[in-house]
Every structure is written in structure tokens, then in C-alpha cells.
Protein backbone atom coordinates (compact mmCIF):
# COMPACT_ATOMS: atom_id res chain seq x y z
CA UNK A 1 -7.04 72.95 57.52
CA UNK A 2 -9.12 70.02 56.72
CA UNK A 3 -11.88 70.79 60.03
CA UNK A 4 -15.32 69.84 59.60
CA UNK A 5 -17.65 73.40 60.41
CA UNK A 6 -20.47 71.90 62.61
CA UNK A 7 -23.01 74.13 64.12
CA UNK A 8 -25.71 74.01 66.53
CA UNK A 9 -28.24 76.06 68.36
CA UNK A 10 -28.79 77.20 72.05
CA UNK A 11 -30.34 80.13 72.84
CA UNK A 12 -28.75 81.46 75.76
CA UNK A 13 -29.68 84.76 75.59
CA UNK A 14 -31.88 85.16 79.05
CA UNK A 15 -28.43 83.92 80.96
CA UNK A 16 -25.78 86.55 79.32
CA UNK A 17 -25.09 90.05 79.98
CA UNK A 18 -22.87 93.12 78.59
CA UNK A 19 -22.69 93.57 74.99
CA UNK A 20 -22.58 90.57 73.65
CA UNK A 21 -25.79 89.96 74.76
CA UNK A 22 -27.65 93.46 74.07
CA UNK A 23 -27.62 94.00 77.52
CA UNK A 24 -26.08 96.13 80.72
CA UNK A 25 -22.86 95.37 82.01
CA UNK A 26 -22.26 92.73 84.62
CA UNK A 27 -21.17 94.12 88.39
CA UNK A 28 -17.79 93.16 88.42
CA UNK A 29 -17.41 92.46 84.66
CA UNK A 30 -13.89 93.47 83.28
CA UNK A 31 -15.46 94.63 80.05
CA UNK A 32 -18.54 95.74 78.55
CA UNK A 33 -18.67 92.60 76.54
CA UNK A 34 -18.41 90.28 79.47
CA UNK A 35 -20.69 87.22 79.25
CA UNK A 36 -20.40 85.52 82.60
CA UNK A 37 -19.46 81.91 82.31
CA UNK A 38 -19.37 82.45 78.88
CA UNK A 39 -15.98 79.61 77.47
CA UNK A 40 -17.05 77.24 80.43
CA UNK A 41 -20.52 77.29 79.12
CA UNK A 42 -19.48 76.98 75.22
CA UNK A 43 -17.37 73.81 76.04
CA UNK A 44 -19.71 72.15 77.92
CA UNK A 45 -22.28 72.45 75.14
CA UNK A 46 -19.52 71.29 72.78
CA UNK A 47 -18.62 68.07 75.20
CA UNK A 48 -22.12 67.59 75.39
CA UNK A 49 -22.69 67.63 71.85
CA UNK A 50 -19.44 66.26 70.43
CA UNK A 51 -18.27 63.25 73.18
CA UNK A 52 -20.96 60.70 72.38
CA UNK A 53 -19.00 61.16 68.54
CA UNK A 54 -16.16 60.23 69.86
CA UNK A 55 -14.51 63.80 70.77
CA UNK A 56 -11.86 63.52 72.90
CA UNK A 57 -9.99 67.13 72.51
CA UNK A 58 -11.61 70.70 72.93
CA UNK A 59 -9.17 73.21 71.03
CA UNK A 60 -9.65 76.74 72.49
CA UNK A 61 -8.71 80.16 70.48
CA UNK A 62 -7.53 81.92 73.83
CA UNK A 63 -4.58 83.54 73.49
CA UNK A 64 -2.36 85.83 76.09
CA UNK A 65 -3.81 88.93 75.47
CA UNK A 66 -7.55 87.53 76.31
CA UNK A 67 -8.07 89.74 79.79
CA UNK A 68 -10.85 87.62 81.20
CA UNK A 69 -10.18 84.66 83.35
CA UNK A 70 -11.77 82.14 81.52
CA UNK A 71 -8.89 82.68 78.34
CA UNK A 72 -6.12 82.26 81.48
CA UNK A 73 -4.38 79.46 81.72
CA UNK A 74 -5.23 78.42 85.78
CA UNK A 75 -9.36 78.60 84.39
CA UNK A 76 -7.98 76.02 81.18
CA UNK A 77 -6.20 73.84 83.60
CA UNK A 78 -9.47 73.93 86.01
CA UNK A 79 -12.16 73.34 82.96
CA UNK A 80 -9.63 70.33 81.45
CA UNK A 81 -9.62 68.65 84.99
CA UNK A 82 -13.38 68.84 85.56
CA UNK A 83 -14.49 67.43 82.00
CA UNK A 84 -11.07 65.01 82.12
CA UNK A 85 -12.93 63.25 85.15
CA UNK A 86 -16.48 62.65 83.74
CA UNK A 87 -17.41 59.91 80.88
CA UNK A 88 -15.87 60.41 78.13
CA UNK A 89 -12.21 61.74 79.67
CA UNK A 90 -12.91 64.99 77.17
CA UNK A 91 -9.68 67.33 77.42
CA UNK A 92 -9.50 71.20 76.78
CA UNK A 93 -6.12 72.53 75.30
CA UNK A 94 -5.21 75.66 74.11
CA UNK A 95 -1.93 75.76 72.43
CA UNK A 96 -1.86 79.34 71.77
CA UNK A 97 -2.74 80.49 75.00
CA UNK A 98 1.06 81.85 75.34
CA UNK A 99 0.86 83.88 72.15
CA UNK A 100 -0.73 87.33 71.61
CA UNK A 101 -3.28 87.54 68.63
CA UNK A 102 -0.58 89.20 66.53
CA UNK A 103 1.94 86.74 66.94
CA UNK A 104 -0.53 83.77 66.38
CA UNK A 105 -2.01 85.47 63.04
CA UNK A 106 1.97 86.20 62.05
CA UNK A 107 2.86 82.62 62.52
CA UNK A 108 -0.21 80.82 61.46
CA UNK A 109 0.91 82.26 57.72
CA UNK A 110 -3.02 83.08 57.27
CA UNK A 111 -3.81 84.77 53.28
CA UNK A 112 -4.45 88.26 54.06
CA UNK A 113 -6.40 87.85 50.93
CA UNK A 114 -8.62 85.83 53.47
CA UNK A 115 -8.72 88.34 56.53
CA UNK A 116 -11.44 89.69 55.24
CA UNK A 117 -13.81 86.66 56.03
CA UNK A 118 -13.06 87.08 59.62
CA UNK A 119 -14.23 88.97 61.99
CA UNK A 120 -14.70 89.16 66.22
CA UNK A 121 -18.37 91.12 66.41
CA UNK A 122 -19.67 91.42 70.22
CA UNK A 123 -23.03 92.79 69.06
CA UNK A 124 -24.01 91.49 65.29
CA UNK A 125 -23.81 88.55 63.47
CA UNK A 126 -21.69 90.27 61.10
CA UNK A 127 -18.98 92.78 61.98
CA UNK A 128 -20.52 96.42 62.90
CA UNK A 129 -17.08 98.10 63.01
CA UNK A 130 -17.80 99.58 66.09
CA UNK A 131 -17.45 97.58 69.18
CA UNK A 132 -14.57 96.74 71.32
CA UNK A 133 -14.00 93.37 69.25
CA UNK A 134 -14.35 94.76 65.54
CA UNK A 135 -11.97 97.47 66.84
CA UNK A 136 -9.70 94.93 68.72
CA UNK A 137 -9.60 92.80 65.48
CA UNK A 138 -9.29 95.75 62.91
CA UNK A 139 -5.91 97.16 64.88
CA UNK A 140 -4.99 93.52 65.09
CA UNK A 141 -5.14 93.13 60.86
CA UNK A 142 -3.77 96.65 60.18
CA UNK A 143 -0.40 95.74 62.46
CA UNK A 144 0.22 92.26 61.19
CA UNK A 145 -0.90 92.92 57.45
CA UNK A 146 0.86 96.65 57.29
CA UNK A 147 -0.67 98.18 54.06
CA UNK A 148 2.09 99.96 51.75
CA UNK A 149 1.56 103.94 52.03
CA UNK A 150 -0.32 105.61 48.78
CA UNK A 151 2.80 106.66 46.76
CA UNK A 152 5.36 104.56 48.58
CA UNK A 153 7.35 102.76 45.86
């Protein structure tokens, strides 16, 4: 899709809580793997990185079946406005924030011979299988990619 992967590091670890950081749930969390602050705090580290480059777009996964508020689209509007009016006039979009994951894998086209490099872990660097985002993103796969039965013709 002709991106550029960049990376960086920030260890955030002491801040986080729930799964995703190896740690109890949050009061109040939604879900185990709540990380409080969590998208705010990912695109401000990416303004910060990315805006003295020139950035001028932040282009968000979230999609309509994200159940925390920071994937909804009143937090997107919010986080837009507040980096919109600092140096830099950064924006935040995320065009498939109307779309479930299904229909934005369906209509993306993305190889299934290429699902398999994917994955949504909450807990490992790699995918464990087990937790609520492995499972989320295996049911996800096995609906839009439906495998032919053994001894179907």
C-alpha cells in the first residue's frame, strides 16, 4: 500500500493497566484489556514524533465495533480538535470508524494468503491464541475467509 513501517520506543508500561499491560483491571474499565488513555496517548507520541516531518494526518484503525470510547467517533472528533489547534494543525481521521472489522477486511480485498501475518495480541508480542483479541481476530478471519468443509466438493 506503498506506507513506510516506522517504529519507535516508549516504555509505558508503569502508566497502563488490564491485560495489555500484565496487570489488574482498571475500576471502571469496560474490558480486561483496557489501557486507560491508551489511542489519545499513541497519537500524541505519533504527533510528537511525526509533525516536525511534516505529518499532517493521523489515520486511526477504529472501527464500529471498537467498545471503548476512545475508537467512538465524539473521542475522534475531540482528539482531531485538540491536536488541529496546536503547531503543526496535525488532524486525526478515521475513515473506517463506520464499518465493523468484518466489513472493512471484506472490502479492503486483503490476500487471505496474508491473514496469517496479522494478528491483535493483548498480552504477547506475538499472538497467544488465547486472549480476548486473538479470539476477537480469529472469529473475525474464520467469518470473512469461510474455509470449504473437509469433503465439500
Amino acid at each position: 500500500i506503498g506506507l513506510e513501517h516506522r517504529t519507535m520506543h516508549a516504555d509505558l508500561t508503569s502508566l497502563g493497566t488490564g491485560t495489555m499491560a500484565g496487570k489488574d483491571q482498571a475500576p471502571g474499565a469496560s474490558a480486561a484489556e483496557f489501557w486507560p488513555y491508551r489511542n489519545q496517548m499513541l497519537v500524541t507520541l505519533a504527533a510528537m514524533k511525526f509533525m516536525p516531518e511534516g505529518l499532517t494526518e493521523i489515520i486511526l484503525g477504529s472501527v464500529s465495533t471498537d467498545q471503548h470510547a476512545d475508537g467512538k467517533a465524539p473521542f475522534l472528533r475531540a482528539l482531531d480538535r485538540t491536536l488541529a489547534l496546536q503547531e503543526g494543525n496535525v488532524h486525526v481521521s478515521a475513515p473506517a470508524r463506520r464499518m465493523s472489522t468484518k466489513t472493512l477486511l471484506r472490502n479492503s480485498g486483503f490476500p487471505y494468503e496474508l491473514i496469517g501475518l496479522t494478528f491483535s495480541c493483548h498480552v504477547h508480542e506475538y499472538a497467544c491464541g488465547q486472549c480476548n483479541g486473538c479470539l476477537k481476530h480469529r472469529e473475525c478471519v474464520e467469518t470473512t475467509y469461510p474455509r470449504p468443509k473437509r469433503g465439500a466438493a
